[in-house]
N, C-alpha and C. Protein backbone atom coordinates (compact mmCIF):
# COMPACT_ATOMS: atom_id res chain seq x y z
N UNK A 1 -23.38 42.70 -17.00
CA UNK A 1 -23.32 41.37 -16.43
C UNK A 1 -23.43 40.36 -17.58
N UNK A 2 -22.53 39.20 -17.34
CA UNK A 2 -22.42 38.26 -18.51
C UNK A 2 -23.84 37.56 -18.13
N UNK A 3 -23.96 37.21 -19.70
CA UNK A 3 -25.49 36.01 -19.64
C UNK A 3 -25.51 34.93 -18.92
N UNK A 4 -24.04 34.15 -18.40
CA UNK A 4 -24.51 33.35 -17.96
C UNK A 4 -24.38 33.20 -16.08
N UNK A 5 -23.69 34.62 -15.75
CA UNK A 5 -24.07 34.75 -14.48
C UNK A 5 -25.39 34.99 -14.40
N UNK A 6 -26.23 35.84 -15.00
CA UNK A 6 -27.30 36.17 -15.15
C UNK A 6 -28.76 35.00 -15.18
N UNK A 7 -28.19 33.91 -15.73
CA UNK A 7 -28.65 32.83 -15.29
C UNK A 7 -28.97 32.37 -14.22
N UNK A 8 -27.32 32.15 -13.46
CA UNK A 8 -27.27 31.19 -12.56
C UNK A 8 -27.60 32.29 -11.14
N UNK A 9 -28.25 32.89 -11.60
CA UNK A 9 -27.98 34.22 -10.58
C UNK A 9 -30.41 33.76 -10.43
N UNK A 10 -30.51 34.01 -11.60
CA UNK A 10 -32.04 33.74 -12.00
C UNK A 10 -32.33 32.43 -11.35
N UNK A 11 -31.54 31.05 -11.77
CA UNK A 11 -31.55 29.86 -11.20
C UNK A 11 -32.00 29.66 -9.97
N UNK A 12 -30.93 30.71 -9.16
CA UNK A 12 -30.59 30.49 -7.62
C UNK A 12 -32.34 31.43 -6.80
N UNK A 13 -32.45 32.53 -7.16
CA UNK A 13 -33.57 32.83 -6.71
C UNK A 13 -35.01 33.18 -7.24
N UNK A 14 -34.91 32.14 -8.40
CA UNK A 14 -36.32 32.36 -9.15
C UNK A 14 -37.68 32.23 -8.46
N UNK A 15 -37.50 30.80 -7.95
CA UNK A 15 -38.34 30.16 -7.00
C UNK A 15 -39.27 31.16 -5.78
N UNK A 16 -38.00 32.06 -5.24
CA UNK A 16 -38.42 32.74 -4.00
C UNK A 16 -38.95 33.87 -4.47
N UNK A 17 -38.47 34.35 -5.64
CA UNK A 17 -39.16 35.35 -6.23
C UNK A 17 -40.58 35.02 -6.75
N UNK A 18 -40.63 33.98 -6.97
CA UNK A 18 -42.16 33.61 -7.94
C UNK A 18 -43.34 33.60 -6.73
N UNK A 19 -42.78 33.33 -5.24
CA UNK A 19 -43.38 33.14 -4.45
C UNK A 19 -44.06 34.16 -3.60
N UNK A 20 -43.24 35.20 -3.99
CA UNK A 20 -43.24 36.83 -3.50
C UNK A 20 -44.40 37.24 -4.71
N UNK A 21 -43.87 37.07 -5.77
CA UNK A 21 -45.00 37.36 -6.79
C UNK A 21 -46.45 36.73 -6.61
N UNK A 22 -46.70 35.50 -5.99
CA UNK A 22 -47.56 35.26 -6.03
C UNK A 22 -48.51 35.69 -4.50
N UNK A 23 -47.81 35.95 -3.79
CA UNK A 23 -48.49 37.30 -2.73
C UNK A 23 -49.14 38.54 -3.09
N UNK A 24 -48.18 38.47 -3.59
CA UNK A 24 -48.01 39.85 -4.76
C UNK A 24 -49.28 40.13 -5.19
N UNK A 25 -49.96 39.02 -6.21
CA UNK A 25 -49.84 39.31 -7.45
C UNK A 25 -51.08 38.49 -7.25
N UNK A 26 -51.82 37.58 -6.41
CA UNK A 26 -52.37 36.45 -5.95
C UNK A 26 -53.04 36.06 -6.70
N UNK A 27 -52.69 35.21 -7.83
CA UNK A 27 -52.95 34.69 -8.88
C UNK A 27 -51.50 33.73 -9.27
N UNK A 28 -51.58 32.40 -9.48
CA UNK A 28 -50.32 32.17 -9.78
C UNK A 28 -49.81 32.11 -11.07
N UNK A 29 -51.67 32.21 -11.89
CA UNK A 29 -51.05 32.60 -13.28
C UNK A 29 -50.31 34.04 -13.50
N UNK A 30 -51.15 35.05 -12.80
CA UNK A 30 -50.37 36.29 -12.87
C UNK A 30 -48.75 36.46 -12.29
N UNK A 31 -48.99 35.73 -11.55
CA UNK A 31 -47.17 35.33 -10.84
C UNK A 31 -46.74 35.66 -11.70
N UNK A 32 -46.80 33.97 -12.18
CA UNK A 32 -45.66 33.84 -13.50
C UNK A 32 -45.86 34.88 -14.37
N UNK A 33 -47.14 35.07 -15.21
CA UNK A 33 -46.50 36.34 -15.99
C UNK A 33 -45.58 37.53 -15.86
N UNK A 34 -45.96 38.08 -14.25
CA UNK A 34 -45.14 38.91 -13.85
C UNK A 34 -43.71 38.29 -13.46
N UNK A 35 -43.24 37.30 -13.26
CA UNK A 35 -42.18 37.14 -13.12
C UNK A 35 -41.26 36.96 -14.73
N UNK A 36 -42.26 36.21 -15.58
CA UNK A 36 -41.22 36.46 -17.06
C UNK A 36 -40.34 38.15 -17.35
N UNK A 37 -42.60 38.93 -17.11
CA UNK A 37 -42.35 40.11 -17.49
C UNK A 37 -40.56 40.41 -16.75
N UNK A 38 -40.53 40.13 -15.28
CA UNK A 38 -40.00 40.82 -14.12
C UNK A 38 -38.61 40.52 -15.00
N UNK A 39 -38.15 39.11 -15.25
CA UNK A 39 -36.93 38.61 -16.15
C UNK A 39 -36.54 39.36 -17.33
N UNK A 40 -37.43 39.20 -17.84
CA UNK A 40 -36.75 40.54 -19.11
C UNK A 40 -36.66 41.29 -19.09
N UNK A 41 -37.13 42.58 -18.38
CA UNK A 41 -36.76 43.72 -17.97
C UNK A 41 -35.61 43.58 -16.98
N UNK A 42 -35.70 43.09 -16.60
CA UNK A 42 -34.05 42.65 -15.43
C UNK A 42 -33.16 42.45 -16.46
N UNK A 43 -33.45 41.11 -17.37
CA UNK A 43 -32.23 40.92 -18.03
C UNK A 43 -31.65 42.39 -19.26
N UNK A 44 -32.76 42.93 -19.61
CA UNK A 44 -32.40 44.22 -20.40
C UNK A 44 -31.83 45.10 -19.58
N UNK A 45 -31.56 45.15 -18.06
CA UNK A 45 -31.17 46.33 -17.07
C UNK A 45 -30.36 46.20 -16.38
N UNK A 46 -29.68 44.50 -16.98
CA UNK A 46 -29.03 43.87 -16.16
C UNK A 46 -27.61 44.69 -15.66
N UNK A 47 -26.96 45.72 -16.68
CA UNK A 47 -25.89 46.45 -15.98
C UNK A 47 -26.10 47.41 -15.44
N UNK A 48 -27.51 47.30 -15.24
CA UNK A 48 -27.55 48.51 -13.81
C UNK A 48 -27.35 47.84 -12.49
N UNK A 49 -27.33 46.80 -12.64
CA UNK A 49 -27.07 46.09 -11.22
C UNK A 49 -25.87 46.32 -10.50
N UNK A 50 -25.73 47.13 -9.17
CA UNK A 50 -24.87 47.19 -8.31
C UNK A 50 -23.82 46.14 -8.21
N UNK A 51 -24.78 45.34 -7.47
CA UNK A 51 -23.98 44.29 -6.93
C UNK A 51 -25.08 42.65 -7.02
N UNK A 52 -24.27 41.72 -7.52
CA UNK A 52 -24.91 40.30 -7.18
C UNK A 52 -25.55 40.12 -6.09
N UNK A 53 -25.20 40.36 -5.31
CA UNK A 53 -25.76 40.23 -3.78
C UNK A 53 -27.26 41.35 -3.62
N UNK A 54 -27.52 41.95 -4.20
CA UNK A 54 -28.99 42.30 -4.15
C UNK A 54 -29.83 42.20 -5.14
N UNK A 55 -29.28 40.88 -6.02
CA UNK A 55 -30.03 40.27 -6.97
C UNK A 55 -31.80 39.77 -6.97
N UNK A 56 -31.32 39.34 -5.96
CA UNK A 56 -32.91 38.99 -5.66
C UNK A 56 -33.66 40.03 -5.13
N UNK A 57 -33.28 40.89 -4.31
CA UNK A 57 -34.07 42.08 -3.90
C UNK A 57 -34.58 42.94 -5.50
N UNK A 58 -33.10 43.25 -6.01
CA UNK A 58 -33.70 44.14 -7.28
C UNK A 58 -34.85 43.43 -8.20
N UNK A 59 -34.90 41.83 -8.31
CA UNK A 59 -35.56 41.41 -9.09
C UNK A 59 -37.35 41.37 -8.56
N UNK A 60 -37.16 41.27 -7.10
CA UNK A 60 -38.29 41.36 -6.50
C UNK A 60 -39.14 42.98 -6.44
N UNK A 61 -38.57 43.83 -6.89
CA UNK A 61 -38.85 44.98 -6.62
C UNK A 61 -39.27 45.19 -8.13
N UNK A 62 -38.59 44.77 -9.30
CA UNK A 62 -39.52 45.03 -10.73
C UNK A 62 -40.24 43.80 -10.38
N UNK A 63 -40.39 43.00 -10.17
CA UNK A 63 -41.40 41.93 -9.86
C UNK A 63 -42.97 42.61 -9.36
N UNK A 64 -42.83 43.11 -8.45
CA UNK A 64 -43.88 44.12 -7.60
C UNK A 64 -44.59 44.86 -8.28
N UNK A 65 -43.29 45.84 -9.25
CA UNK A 65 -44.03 47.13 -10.10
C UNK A 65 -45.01 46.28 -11.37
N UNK A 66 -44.13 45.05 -11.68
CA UNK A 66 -44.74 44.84 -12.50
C UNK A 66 -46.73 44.29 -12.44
N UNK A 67 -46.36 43.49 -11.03
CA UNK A 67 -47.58 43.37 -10.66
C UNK A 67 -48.86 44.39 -10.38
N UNK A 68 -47.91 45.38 -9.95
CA UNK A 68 -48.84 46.42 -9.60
C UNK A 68 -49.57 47.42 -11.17
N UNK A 69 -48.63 47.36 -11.84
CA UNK A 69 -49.04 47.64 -13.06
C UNK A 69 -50.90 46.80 -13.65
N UNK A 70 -50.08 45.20 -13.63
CA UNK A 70 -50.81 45.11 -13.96
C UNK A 70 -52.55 44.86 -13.35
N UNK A 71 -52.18 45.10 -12.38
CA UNK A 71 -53.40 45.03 -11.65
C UNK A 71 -54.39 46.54 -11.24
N UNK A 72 -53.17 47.80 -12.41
CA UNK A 72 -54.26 48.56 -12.37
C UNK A 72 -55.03 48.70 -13.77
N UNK A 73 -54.18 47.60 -14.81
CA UNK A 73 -54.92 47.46 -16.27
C UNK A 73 -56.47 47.51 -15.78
N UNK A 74 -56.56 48.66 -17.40
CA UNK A 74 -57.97 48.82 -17.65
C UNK A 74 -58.96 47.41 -17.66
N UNK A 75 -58.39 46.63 -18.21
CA UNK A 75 -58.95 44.88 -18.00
C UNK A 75 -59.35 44.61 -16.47
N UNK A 76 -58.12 44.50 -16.34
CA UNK A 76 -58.05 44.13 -14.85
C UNK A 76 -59.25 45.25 -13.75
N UNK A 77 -59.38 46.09 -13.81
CA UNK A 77 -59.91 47.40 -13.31
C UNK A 77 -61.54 47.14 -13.77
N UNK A 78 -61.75 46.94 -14.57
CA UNK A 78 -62.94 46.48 -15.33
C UNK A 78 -63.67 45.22 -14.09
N UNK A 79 -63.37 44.08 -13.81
CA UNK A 79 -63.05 42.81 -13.53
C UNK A 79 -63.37 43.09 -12.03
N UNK A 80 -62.35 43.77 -11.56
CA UNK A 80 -62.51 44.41 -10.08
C UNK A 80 -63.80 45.37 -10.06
N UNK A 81 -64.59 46.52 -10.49
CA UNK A 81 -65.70 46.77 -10.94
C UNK A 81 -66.64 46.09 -10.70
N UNK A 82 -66.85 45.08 -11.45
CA UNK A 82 -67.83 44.24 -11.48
C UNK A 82 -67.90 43.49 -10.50
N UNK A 83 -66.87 42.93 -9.58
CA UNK A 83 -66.95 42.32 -9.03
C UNK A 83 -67.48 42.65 -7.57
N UNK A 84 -67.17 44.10 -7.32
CA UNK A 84 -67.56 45.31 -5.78
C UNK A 84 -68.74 45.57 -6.62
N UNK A 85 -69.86 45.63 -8.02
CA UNK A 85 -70.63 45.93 -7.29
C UNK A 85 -71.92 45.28 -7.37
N UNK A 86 -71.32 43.26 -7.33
CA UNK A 86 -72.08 42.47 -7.26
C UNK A 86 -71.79 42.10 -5.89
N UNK A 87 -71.04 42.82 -5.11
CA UNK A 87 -70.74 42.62 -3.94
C UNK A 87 -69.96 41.38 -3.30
N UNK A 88 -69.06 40.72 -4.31
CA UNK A 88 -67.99 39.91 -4.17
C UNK A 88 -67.19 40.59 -3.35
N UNK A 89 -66.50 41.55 -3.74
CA UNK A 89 -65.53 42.09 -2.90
C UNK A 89 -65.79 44.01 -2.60
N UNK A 90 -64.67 44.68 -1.78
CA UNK A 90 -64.98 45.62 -1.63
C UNK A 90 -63.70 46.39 -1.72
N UNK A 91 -63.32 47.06 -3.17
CA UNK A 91 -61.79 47.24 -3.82
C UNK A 91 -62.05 48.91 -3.29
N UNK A 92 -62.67 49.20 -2.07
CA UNK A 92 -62.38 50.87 -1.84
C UNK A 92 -61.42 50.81 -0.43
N UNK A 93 -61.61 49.66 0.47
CA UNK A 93 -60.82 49.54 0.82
C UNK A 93 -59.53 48.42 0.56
N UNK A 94 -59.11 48.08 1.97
CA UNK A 94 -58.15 47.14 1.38
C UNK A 94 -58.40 45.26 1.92
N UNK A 95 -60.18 45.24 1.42
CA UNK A 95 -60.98 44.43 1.91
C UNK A 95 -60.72 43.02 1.43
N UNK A 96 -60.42 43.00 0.14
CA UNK A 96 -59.93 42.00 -0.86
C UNK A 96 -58.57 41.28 -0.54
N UNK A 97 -57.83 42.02 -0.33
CA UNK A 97 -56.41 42.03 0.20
C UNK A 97 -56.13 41.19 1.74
N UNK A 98 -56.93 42.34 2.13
CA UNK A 98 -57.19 41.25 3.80
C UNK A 98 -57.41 39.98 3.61
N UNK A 99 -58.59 39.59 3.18
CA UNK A 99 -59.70 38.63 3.05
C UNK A 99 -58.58 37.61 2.54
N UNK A 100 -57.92 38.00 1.60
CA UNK A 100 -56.97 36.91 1.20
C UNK A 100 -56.03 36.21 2.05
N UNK A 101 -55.40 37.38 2.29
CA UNK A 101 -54.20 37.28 3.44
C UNK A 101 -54.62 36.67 4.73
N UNK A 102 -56.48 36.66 4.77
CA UNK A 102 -57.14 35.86 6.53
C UNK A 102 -56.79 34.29 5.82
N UNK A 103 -56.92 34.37 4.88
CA UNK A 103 -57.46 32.95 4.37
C UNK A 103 -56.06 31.96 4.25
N UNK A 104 -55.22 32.83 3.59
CA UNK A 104 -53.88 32.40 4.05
C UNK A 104 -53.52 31.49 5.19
N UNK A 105 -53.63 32.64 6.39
CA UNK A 105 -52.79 31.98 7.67
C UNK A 105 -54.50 31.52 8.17
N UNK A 106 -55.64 31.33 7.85
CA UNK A 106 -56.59 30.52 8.09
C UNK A 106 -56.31 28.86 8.05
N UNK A 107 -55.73 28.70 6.75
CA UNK A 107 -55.46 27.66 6.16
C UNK A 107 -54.00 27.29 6.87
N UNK A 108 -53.36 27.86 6.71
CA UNK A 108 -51.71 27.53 7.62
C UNK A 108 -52.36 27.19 9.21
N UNK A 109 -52.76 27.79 10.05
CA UNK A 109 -53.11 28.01 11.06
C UNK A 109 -53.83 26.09 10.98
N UNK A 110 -54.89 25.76 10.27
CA UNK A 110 -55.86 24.97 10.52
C UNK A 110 -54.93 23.58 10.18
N UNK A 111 -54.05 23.75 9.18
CA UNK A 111 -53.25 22.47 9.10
C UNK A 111 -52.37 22.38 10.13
N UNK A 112 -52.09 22.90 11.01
CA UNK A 112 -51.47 22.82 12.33
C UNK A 112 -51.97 21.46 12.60
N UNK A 113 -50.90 20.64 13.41
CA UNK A 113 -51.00 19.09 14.28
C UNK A 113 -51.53 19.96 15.62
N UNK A 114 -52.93 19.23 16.01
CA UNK A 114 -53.29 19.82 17.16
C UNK A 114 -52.76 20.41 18.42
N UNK A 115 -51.29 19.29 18.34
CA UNK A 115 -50.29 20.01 19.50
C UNK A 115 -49.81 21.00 19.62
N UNK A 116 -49.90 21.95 18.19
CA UNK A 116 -49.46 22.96 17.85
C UNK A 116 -50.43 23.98 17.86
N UNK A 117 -51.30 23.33 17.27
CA UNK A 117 -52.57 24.84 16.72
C UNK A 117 -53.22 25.00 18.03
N UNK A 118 -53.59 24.26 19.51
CA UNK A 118 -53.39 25.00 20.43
C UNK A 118 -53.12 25.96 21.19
N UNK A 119 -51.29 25.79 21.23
CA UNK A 119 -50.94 26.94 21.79
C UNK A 119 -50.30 27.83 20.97
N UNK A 120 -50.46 27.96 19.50
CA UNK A 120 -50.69 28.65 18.77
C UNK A 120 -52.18 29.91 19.05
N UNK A 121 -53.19 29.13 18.88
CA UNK A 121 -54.65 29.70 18.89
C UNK A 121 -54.38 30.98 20.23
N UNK A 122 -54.08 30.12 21.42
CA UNK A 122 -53.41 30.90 22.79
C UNK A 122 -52.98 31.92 22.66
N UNK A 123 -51.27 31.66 22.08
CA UNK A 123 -51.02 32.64 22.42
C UNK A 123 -51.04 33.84 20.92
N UNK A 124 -51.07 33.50 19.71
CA UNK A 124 -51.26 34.33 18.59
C UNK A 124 -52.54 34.80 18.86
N UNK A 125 -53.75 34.11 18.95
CA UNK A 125 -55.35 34.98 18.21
C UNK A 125 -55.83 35.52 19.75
N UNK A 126 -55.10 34.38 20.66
CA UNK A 126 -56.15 35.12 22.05
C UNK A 126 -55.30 35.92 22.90
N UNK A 127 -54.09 36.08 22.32
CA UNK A 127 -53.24 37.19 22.90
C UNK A 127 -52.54 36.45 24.36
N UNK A 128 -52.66 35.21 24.55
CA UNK A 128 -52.25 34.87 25.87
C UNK A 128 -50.55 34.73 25.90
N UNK A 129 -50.38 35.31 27.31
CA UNK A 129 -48.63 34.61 27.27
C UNK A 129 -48.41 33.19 27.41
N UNK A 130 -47.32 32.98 27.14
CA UNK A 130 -46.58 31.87 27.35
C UNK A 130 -46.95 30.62 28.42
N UNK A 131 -46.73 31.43 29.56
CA UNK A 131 -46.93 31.07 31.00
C UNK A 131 -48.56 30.45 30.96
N UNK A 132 -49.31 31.28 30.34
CA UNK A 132 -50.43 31.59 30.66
C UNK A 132 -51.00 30.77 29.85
N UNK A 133 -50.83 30.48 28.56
CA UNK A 133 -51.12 29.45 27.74
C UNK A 133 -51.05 27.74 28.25
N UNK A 134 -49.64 27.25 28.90
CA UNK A 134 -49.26 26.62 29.71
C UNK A 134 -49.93 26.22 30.83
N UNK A 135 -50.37 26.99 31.40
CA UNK A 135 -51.69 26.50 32.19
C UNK A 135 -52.31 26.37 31.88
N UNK A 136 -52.94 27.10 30.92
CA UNK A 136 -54.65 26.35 30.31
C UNK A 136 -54.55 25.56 29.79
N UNK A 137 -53.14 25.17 29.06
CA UNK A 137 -53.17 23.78 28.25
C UNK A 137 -52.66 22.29 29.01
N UNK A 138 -52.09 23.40 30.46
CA UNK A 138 -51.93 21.68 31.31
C UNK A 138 -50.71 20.85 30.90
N UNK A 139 -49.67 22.16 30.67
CA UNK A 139 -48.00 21.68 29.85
C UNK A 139 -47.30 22.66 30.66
N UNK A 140 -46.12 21.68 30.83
CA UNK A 140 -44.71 22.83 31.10
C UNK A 140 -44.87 24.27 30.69
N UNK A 141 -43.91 25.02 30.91
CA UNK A 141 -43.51 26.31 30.31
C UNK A 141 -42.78 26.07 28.95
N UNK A 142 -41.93 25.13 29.23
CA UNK A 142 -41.01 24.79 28.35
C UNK A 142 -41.74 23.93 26.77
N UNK A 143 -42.48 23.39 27.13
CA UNK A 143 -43.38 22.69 26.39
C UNK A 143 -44.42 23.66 25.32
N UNK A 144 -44.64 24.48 26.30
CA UNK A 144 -45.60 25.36 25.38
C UNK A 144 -44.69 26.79 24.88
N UNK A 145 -43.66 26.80 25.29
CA UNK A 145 -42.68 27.38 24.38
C UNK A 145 -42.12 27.12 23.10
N UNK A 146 -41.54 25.54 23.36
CA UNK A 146 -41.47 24.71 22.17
C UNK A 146 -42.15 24.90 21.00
N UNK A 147 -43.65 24.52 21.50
CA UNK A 147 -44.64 24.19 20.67
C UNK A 147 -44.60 24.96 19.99
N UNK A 148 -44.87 26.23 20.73
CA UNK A 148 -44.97 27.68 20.06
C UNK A 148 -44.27 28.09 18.93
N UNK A 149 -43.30 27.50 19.31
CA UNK A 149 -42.11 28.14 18.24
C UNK A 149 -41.91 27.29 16.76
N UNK A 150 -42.57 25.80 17.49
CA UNK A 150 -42.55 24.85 16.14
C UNK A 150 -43.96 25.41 15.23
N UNK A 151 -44.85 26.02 15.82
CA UNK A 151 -45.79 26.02 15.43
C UNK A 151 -46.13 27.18 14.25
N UNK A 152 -44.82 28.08 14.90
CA UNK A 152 -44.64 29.58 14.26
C UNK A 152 -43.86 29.41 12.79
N UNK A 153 -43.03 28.40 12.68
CA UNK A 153 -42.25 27.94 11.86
C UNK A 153 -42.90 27.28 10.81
N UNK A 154 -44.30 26.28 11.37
CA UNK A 154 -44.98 25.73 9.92
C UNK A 154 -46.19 26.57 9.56
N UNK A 155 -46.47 27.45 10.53
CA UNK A 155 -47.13 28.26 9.75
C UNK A 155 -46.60 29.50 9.05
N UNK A 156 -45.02 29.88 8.88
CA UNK A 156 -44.39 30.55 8.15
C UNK A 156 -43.84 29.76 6.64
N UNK A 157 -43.69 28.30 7.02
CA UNK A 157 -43.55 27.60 6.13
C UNK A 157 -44.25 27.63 4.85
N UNK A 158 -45.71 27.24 5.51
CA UNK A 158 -47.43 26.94 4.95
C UNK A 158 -46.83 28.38 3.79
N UNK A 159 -47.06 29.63 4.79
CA UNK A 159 -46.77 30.91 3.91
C UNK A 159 -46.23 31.05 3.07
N UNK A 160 -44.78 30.65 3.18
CA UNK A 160 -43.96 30.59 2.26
C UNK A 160 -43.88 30.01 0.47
N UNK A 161 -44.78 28.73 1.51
CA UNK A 161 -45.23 27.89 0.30
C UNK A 161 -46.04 28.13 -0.89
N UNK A 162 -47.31 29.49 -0.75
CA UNK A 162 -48.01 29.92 -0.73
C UNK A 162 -49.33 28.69 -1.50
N UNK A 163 -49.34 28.30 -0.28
CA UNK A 163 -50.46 27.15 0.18
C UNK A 163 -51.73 28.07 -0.07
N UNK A 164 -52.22 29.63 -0.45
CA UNK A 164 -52.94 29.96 -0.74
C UNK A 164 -53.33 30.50 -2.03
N UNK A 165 -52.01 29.79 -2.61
CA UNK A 165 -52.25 30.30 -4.00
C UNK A 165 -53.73 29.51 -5.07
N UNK A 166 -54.12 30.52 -5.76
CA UNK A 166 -55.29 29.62 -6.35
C UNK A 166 -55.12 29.01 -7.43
């Protein structure tokens, strides 16, 4: 692949990749590192690439390894150690991980416009239907469908954004 598709190819989905990395990777300094790392090894592998069109997938996938790498560095491993057994976290299961990921859609969830985080709360955390939400909230069907769906959208947004990055 020429360098400067390779670019405009990087250009087009850097962003979404950095954002994946920083799920990833939940650190946004570590992001980025892993995403340089993720770039140069891409760009050195670059004619293994199939096809343009799973550009961003392939890049997201050394993106991942790379993260995962580094998050089993002896440094890194050290860090995590200390930290389970001052009882910050608990790295035997996948306690850390959770905890992050609550805090995430905690935070998405709570910036909700009340009209939303309602029948959100309803029907996502308390398991209620549609219908059923709708009555307790004293709205159409249609209304608390709406809502629902606008509501599902900014808190995928929030996500996207990664509004939990530190």
């Amino acid at each position: 692949m020429e360098e400067a598709r390779f670019d405009a190819l990087v250009r087009k989905h850097k962003d979404s990749i950095y954002r994946q990395m920083v799920r990833v990777c939940h650190h946004k300094e570590d992001a980025e590192d892993a995403l340089a790392t993720a770039l140069m090894l891409a760009f050195s592998a670059a004619n293994q690439l199939s096809s343009e069109t799973a550009f961003r997938a392939w890049l997201g996938t050394i993106g991942k390894r790379v993260c995962t790498r580094m998050r089993s560095h002896p440094a890194i491993q050290n860090t995590l150690e200390y930290a389970e057994e001052h009882g910050l976290i608990n790295t035997a299961t996948s306690d850390f991980d959770l905890a992050i990921l609550k805090g995430c859609v905690r935070e998405a969830v709570d910036s909700l416009p009340d009209i939303y985080r309602d029948v959100y709360l309803k029907c996502e955390l308390e398991e209620a239907t549609v219908p059923q939400a709708a009555l307790d909230l004293g709205i159409t069907h249609s209304a608390a469908k709406s809502r629902l769906l606008r509501a599902r959208t900014i808190v995928r947004e929030k996500l996207d954004g990664s509004i939990c990055a530190p």
